[in-house]
N, C-alpha and C. Protein backbone atom coordinates (compact mmCIF):
# COMPACT_ATOMS: atom_id res chain seq x y z
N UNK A 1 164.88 169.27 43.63
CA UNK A 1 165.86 170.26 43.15
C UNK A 1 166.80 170.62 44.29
N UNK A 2 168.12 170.67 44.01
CA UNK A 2 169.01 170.59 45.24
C UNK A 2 169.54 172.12 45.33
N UNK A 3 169.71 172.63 46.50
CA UNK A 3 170.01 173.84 47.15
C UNK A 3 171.63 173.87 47.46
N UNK A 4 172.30 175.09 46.80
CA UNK A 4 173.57 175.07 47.31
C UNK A 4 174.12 176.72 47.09
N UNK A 5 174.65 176.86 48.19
CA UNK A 5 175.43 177.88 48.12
C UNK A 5 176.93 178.16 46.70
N UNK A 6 175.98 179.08 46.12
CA UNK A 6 176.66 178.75 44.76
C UNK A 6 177.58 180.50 44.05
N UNK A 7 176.70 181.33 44.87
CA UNK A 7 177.02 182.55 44.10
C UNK A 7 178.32 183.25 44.93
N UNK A 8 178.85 183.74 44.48
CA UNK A 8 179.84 184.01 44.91
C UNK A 8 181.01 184.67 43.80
N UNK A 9 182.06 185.31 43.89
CA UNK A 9 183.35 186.45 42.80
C UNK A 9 183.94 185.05 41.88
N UNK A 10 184.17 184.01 42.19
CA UNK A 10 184.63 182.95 41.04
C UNK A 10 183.02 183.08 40.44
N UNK A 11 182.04 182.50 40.61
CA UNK A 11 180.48 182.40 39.48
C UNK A 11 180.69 183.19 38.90
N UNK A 12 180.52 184.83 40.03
CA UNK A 12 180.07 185.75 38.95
C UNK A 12 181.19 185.86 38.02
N UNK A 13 182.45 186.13 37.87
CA UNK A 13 183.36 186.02 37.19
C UNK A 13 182.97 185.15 35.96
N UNK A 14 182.99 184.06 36.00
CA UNK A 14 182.89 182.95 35.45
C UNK A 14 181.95 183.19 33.82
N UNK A 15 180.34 183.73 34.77
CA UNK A 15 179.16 183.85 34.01
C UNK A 15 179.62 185.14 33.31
N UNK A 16 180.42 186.53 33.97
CA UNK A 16 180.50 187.47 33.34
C UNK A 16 181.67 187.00 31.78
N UNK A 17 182.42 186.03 32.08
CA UNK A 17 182.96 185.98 30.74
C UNK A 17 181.95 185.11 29.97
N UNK A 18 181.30 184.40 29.67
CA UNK A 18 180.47 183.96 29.06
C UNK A 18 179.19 184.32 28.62
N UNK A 19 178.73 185.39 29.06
CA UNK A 19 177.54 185.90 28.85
C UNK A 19 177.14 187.85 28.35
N UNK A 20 178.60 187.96 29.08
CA UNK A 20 178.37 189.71 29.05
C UNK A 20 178.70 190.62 28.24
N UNK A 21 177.88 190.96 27.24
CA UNK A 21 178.39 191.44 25.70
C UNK A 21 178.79 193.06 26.65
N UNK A 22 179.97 193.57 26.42
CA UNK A 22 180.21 194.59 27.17
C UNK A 22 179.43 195.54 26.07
N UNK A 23 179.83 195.56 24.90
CA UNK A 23 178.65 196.71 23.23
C UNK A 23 177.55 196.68 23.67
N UNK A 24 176.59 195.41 24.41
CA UNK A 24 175.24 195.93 24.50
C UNK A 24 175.33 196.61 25.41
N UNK A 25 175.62 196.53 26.48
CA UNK A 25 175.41 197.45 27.50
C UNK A 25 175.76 199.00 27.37
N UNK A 26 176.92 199.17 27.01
CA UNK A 26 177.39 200.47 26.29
C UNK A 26 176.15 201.47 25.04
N UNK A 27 175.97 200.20 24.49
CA UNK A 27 174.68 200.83 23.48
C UNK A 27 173.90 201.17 23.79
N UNK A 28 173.31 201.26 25.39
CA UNK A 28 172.08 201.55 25.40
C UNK A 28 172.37 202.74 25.84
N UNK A 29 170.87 203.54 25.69
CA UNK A 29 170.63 205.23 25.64
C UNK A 29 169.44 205.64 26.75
N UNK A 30 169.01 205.05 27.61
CA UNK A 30 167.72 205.19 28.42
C UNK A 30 168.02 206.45 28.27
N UNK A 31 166.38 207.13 28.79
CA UNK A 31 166.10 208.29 29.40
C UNK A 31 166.20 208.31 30.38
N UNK A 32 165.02 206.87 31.37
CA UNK A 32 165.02 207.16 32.43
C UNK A 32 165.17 206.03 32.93
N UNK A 33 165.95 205.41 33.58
CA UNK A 33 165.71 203.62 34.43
C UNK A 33 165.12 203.94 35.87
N UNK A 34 164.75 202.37 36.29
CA UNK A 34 164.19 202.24 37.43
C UNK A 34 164.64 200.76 37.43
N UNK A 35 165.10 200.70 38.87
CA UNK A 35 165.49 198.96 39.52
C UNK A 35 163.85 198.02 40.04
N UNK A 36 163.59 197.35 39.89
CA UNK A 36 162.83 196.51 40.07
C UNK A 36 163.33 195.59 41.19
N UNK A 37 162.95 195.48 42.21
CA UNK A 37 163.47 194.81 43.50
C UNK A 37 162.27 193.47 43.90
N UNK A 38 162.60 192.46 43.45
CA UNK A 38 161.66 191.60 43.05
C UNK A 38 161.59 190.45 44.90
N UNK A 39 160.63 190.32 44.90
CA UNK A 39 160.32 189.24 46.36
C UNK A 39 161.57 189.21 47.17
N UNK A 40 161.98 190.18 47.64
CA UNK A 40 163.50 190.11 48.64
C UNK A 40 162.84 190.06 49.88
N UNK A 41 162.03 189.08 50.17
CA UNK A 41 160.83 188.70 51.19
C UNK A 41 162.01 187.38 52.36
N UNK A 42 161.52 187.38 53.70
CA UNK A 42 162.17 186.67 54.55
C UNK A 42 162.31 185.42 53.95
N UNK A 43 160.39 184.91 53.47
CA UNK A 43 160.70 183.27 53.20
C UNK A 43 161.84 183.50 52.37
N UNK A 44 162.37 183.96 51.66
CA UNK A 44 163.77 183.08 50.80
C UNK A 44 164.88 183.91 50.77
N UNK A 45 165.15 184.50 52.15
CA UNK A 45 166.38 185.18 52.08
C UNK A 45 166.99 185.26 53.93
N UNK A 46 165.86 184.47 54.97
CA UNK A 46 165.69 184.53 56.15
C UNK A 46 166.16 183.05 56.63
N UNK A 47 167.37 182.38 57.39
CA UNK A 47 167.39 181.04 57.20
C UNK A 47 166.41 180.33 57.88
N UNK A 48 165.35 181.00 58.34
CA UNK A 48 164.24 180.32 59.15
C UNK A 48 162.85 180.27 57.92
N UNK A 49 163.54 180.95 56.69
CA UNK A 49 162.09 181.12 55.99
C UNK A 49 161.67 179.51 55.28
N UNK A 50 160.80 179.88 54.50
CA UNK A 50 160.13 178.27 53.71
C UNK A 50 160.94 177.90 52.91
N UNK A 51 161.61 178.94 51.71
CA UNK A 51 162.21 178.63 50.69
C UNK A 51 163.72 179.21 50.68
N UNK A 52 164.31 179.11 52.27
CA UNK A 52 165.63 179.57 52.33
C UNK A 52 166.67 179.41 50.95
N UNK A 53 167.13 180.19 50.18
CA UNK A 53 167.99 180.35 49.29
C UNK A 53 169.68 180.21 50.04
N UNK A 54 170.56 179.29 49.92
CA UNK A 54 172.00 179.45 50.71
C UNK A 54 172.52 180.75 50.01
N UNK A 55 172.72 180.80 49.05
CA UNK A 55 173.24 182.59 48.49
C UNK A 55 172.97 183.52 48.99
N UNK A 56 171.56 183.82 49.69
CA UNK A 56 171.15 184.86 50.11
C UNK A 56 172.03 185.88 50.92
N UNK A 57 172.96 185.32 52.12
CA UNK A 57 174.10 186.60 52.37
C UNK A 57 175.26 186.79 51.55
N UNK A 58 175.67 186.76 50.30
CA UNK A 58 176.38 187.20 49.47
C UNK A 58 175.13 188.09 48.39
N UNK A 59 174.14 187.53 47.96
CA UNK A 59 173.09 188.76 47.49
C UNK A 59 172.68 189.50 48.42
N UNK A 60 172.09 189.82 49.65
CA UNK A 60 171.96 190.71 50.02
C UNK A 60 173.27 191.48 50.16
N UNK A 61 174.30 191.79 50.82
CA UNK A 61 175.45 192.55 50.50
C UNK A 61 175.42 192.99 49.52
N UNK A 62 175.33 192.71 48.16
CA UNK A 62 175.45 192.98 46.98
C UNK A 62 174.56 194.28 46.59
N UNK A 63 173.35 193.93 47.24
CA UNK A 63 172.25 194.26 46.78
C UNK A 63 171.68 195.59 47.21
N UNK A 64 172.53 195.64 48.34
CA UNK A 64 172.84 196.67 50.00
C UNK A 64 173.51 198.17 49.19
N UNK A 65 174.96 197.39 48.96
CA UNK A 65 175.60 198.02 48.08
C UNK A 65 174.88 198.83 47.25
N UNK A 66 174.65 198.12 46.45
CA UNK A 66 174.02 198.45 44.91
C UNK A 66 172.64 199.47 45.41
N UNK A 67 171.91 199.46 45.76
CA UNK A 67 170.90 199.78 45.92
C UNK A 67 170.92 201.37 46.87
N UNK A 68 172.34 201.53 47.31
CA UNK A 68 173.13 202.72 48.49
C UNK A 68 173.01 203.88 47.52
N UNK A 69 174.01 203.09 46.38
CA UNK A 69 174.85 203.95 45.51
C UNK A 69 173.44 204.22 44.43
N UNK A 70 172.10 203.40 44.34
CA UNK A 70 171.51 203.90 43.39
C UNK A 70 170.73 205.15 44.08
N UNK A 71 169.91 205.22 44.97
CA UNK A 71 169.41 205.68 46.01
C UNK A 71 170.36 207.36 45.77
N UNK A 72 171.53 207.26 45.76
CA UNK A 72 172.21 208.12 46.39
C UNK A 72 172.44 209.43 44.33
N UNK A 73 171.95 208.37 43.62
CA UNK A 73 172.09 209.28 42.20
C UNK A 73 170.65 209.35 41.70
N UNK A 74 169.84 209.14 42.99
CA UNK A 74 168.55 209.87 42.42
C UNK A 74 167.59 208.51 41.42
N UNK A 75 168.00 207.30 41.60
CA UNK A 75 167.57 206.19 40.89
C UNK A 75 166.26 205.34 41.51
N UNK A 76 165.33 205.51 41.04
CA UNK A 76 164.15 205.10 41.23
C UNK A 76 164.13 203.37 41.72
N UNK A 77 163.46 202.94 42.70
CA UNK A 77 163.94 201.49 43.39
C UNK A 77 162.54 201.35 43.48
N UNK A 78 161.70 199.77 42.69
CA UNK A 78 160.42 199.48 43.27
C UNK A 78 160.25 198.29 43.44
N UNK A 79 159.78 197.59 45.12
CA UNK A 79 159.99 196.51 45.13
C UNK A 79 158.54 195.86 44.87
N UNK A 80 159.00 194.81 44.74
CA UNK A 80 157.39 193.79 44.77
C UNK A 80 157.20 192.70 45.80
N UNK A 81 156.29 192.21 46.48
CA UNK A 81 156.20 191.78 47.74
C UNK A 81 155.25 190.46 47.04
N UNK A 82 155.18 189.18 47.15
CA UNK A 82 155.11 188.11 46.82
C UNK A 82 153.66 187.45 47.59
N UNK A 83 152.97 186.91 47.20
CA UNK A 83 151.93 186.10 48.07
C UNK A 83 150.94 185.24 46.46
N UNK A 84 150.79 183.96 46.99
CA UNK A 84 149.89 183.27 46.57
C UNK A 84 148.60 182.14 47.37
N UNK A 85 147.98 182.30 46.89
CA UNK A 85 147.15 181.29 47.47
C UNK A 85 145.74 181.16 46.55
N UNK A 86 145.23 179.66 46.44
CA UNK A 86 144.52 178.96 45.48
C UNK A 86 145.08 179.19 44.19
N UNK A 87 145.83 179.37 43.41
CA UNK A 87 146.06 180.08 42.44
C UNK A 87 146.87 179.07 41.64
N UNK A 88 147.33 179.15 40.19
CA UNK A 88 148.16 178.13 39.70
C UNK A 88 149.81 177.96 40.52
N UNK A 89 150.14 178.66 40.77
CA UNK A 89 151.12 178.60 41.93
C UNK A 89 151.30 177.61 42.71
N UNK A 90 150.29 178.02 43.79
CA UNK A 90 149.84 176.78 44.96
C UNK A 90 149.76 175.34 43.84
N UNK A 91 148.92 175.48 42.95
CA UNK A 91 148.71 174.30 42.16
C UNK A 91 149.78 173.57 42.19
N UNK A 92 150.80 173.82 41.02
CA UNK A 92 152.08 173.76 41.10
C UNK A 92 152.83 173.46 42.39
N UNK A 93 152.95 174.13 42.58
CA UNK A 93 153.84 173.59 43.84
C UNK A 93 153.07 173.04 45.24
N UNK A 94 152.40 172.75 45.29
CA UNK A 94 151.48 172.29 46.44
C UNK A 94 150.51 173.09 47.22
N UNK A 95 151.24 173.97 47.56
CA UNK A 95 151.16 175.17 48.94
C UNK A 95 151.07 176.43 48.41
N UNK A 96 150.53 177.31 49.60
CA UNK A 96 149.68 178.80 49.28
C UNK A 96 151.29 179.18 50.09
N UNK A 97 151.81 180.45 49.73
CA UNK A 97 152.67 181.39 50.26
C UNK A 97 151.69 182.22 50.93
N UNK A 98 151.64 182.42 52.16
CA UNK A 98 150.76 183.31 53.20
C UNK A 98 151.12 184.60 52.74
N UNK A 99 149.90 185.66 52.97
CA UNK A 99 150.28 187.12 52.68
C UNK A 99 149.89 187.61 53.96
N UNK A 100 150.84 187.20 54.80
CA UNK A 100 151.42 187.94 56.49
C UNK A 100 151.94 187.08 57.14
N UNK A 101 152.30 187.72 58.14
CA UNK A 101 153.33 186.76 59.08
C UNK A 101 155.10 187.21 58.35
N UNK A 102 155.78 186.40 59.27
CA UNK A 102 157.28 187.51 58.96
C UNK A 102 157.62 187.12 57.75
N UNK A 103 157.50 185.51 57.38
CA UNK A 103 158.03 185.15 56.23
C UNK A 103 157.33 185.99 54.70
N UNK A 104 156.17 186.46 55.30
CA UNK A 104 156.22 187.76 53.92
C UNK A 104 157.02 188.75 53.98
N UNK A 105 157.34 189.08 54.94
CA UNK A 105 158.17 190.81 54.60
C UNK A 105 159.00 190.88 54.03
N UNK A 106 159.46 192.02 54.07
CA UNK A 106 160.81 192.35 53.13
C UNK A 106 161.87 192.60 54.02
N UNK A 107 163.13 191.41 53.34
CA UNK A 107 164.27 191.02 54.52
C UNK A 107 164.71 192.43 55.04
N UNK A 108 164.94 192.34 56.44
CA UNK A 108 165.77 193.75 57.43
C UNK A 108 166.75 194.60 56.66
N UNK A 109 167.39 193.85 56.19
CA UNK A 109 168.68 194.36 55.38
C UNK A 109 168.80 194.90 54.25
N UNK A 110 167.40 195.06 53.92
CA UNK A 110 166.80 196.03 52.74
C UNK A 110 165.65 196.53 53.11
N UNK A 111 164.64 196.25 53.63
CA UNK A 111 163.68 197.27 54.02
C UNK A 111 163.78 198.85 53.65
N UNK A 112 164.92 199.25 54.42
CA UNK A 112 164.93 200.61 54.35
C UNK A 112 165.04 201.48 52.85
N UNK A 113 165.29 200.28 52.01
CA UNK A 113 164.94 200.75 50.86
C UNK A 113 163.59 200.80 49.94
N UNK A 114 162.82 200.34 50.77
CA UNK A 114 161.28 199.36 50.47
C UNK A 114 160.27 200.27 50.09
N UNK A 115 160.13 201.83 49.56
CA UNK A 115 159.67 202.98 49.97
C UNK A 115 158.42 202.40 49.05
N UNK A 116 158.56 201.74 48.02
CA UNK A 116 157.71 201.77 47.00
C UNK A 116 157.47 199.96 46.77
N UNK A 117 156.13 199.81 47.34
CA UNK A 117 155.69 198.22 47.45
C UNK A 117 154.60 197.97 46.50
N UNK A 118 154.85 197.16 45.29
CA UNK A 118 153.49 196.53 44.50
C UNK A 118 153.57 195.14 44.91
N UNK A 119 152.19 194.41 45.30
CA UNK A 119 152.24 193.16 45.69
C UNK A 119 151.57 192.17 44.46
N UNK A 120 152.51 191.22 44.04
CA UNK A 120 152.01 190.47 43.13
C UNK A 120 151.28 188.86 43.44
N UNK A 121 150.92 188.29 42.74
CA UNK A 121 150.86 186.90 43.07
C UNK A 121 151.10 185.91 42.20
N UNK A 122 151.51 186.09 40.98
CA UNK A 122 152.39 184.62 40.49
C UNK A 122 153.89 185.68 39.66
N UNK A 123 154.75 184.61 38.88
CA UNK A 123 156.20 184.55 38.44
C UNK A 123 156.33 186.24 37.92
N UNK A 124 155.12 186.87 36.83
CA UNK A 124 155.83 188.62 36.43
C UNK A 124 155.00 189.83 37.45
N UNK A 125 155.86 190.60 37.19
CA UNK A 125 155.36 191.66 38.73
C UNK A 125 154.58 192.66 37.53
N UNK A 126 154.43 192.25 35.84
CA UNK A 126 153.44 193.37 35.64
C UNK A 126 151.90 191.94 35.71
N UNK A 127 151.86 191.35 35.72
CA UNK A 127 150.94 190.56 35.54
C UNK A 127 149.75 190.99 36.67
N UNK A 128 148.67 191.52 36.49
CA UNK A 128 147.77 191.87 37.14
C UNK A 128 148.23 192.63 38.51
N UNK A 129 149.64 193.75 38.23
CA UNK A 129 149.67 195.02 39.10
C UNK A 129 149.98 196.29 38.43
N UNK A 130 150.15 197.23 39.15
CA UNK A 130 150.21 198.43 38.68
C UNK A 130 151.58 198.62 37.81
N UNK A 131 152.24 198.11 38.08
CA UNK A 131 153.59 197.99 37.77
C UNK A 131 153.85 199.26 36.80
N UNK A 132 153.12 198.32 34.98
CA UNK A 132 153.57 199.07 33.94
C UNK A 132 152.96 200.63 33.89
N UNK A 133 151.71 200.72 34.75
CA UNK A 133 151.12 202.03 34.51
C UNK A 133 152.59 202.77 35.77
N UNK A 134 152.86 202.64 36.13
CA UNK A 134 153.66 203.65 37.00
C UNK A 134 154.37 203.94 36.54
N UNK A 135 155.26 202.78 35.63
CA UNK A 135 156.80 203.43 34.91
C UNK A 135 156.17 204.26 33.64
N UNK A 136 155.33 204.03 33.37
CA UNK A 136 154.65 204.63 31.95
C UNK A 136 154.61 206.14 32.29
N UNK A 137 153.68 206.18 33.34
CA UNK A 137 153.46 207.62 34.46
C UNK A 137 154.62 207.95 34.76
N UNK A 138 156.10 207.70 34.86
CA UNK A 138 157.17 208.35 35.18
C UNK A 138 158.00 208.31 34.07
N UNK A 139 157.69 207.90 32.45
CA UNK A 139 158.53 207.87 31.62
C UNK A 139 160.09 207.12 31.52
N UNK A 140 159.64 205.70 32.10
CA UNK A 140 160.35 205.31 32.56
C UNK A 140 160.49 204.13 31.35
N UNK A 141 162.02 203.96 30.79
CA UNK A 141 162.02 203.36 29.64
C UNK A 141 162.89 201.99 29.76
N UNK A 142 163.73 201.99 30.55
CA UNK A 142 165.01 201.08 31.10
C UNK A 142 164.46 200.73 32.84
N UNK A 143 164.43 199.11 32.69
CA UNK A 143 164.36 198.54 33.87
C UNK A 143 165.61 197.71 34.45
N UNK A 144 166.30 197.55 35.58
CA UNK A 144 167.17 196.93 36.44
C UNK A 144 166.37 195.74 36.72
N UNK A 145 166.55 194.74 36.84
CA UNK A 145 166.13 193.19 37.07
C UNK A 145 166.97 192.98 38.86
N UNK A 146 166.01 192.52 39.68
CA UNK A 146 167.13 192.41 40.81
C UNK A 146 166.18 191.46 41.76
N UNK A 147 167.17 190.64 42.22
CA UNK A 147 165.45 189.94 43.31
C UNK A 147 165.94 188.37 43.37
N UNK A 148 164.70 187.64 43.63
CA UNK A 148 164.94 186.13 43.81
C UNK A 148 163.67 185.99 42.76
N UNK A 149 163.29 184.77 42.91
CA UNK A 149 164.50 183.76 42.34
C UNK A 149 164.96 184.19 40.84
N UNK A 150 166.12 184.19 40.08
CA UNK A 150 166.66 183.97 39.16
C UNK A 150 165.76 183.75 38.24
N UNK A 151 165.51 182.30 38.42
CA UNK A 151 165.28 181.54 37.30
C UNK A 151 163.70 181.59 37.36
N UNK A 152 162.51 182.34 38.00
CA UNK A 152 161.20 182.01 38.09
C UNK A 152 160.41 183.39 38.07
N UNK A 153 160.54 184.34 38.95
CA UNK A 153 160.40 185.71 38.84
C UNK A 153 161.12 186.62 38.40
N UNK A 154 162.24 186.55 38.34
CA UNK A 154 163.24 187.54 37.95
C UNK A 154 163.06 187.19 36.18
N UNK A 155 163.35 185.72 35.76
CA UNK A 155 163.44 186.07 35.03
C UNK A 155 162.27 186.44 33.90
N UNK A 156 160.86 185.85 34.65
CA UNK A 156 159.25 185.75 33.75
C UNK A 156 159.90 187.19 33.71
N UNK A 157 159.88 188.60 35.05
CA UNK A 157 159.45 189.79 34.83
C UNK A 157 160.47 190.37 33.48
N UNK A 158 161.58 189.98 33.40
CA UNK A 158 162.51 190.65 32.65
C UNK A 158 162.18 189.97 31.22
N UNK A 159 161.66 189.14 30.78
CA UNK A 159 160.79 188.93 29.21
C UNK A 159 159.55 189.63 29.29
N UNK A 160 158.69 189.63 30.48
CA UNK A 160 157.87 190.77 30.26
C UNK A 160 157.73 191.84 29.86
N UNK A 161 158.85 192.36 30.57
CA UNK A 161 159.46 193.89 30.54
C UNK A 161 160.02 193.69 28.98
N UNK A 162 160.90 193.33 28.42
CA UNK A 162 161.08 193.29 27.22
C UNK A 162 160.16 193.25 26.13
N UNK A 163 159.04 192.37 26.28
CA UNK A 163 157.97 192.35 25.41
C UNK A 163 157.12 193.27 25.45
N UNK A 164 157.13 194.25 26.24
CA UNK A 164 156.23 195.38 26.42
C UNK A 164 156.84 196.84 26.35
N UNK A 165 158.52 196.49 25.40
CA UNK A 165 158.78 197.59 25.09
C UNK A 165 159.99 198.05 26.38
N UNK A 166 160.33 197.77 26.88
CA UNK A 166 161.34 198.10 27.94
C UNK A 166 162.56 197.55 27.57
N UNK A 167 163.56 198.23 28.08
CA UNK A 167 165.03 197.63 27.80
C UNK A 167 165.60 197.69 29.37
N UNK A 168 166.32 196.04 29.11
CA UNK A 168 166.49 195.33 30.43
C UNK A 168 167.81 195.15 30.65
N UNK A 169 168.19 194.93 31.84
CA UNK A 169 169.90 195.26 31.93
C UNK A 169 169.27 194.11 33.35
N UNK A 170 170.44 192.58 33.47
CA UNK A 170 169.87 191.46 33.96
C UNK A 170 170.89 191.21 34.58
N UNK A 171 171.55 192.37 35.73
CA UNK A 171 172.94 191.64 36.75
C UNK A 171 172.95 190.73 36.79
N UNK A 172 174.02 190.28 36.41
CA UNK A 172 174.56 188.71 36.86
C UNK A 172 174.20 188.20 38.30
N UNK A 173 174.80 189.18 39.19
CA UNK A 173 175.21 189.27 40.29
C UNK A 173 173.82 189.83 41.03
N UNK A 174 172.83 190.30 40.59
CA UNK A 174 171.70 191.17 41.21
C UNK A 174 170.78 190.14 41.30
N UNK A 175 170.76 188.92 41.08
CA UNK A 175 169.79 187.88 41.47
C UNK A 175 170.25 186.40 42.16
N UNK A 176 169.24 185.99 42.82
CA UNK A 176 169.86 184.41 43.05
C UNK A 176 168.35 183.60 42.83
N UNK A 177 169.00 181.88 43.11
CA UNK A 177 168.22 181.37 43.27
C UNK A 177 168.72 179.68 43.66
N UNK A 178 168.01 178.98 43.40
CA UNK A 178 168.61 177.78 44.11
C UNK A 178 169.76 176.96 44.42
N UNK A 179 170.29 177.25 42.88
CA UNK A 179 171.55 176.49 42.80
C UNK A 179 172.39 176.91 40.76
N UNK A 180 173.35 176.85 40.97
CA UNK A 180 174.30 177.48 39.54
C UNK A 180 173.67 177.38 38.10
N UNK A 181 173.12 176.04 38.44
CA UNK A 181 172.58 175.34 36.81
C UNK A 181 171.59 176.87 36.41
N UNK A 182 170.45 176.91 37.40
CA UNK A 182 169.18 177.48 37.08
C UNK A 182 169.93 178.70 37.08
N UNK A 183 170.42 179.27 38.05
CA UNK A 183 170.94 180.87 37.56
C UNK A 183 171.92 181.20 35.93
N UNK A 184 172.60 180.26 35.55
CA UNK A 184 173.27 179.83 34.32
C UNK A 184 172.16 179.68 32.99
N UNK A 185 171.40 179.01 33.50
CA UNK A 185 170.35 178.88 31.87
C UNK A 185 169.84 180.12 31.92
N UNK A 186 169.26 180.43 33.22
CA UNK A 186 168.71 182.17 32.85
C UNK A 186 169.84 182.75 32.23
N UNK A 187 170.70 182.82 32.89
CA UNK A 187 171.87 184.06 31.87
C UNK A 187 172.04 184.06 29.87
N UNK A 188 172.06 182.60 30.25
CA UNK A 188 172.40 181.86 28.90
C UNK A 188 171.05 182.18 28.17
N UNK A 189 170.26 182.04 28.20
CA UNK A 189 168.76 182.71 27.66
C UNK A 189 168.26 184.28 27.34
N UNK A 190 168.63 184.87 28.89
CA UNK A 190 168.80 186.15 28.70
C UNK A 190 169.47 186.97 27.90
N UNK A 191 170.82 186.57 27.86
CA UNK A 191 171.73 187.30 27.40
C UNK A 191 171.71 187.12 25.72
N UNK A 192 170.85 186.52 25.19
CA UNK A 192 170.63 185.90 23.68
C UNK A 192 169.96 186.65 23.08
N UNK A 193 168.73 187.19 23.87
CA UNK A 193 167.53 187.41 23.03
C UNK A 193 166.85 188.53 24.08
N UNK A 194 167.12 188.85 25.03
CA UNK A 194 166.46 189.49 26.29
C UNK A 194 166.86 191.08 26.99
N UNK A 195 168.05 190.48 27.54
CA UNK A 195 168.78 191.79 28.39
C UNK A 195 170.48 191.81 28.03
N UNK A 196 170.75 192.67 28.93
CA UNK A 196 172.07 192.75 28.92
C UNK A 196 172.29 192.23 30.19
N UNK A 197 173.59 191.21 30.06
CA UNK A 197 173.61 191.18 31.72
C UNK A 197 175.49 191.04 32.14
N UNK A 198 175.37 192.29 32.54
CA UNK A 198 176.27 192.81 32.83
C UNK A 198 176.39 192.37 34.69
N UNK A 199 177.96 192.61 35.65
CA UNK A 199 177.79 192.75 37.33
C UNK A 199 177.10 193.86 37.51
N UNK A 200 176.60 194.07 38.79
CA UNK A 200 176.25 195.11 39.12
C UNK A 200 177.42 196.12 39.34
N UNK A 201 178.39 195.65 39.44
CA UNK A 201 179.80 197.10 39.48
C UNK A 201 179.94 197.74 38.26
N UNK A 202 179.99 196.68 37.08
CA UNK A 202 179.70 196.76 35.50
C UNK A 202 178.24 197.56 35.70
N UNK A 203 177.30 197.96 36.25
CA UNK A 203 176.11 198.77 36.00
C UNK A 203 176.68 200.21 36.46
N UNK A 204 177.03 199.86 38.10
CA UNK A 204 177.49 201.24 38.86
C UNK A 204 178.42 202.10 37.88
N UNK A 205 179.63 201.18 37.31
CA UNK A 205 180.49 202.35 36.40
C UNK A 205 179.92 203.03 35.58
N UNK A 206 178.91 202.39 34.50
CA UNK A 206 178.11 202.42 33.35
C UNK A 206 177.69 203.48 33.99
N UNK A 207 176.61 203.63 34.87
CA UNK A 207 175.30 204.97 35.28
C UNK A 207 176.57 206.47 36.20
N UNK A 208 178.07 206.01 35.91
CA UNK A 208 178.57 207.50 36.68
C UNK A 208 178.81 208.28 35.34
């Protein structure tokens, strides 16, 4: 599978006319949302990590942004921190993702937003963590989709989240992953039957 620096104001543009029902997004009524900050871990956002992503400094900026202005209206941010080993994962793909060492952490350039860490180990972040009991415990009805990869975690968690009763809002712009195709079928999937997926500037206006 080939790696390319792909995301960028022509994509997102691009995907936002093709995918972004502006009515759904408008229609929705949350009570309460919370952003979901999915494996923003060194390996794939660090160019020294295992699974370097080329997008990664146009999503983090993004994400910097986004995450300032949520922070700053009182918006609940929870990330999830990534590790596998023996598991169908490793199966799959060969290899155990270590749980320590730098390539687990959570990249510099977001950390400081990191207040709230559930650690998962395969593609959905409610799949054997606390996840759903917390938003349940905070009445939390509307989830933000945000993280790597696109097309593998971001998007298992955001059908999760949907199937368990949550309403999902799937930035265009709030995820990456290897290369256009795979971030494109997620949208194209998502946006059908799933979430809304609106830019994240398209979110920021929406929540003033």
């Amino acid at each position: 599978m080939w790696k390319e620096r792909y995301l960028d104001q022509d994509f997102v543009e691009r995907m936002k006319a093709r995918y972004f029902k502006r009515k759904k997004l408008e229609s929705l009524k949350p009570r309460n949302m919370a952003i979901i900050a999915i494996d923003l871990q060194n390996y794939f956002l660090s160019p020294s990590g295992k699974a370097y992503l080329p997008s990664a400094p146009y999503l983090l900026k993004k994400l910097e942004e986004f995450y300032s202005f949520s922070e700053n209206i009182g918006l609940e941010i929870i990330f999830t921190q990534h590790c596998h080993k023996g598991n169908n994962l490793s199966r799959w793909w060969g290899d155990d993702m270590e749980c320590e060492g730098d390539d687990f952490e959570i990249h510099p350039t977001l950390r400081k937003f990191s207040r709230q860490i559930i650690g998962k180990h395969t593609y959905s972040a409610f799949y054997d963590t606390p996840l759903e009991k917390i938003l349940r415990e905070r009445d939390v009805d509307t989830l933000i989709i945000t993280g790597v990869m696109t097309h593998l975690c971001c998007e298992t968690t955001a059908r999760d989240a949907f199937n368990r009763g949550f309403t999902v809002i799937f930035p265009i712009d709030g995820t990456a992953t290897q290369n256009r195709e795979l971030h494109e079928c997620s949208l194209r999937a998502l946006s059908h039957g799933f979430a809304a997926t609106p830019t994240l500037k398209d979110v920021m206006e929406w929540m003033h």
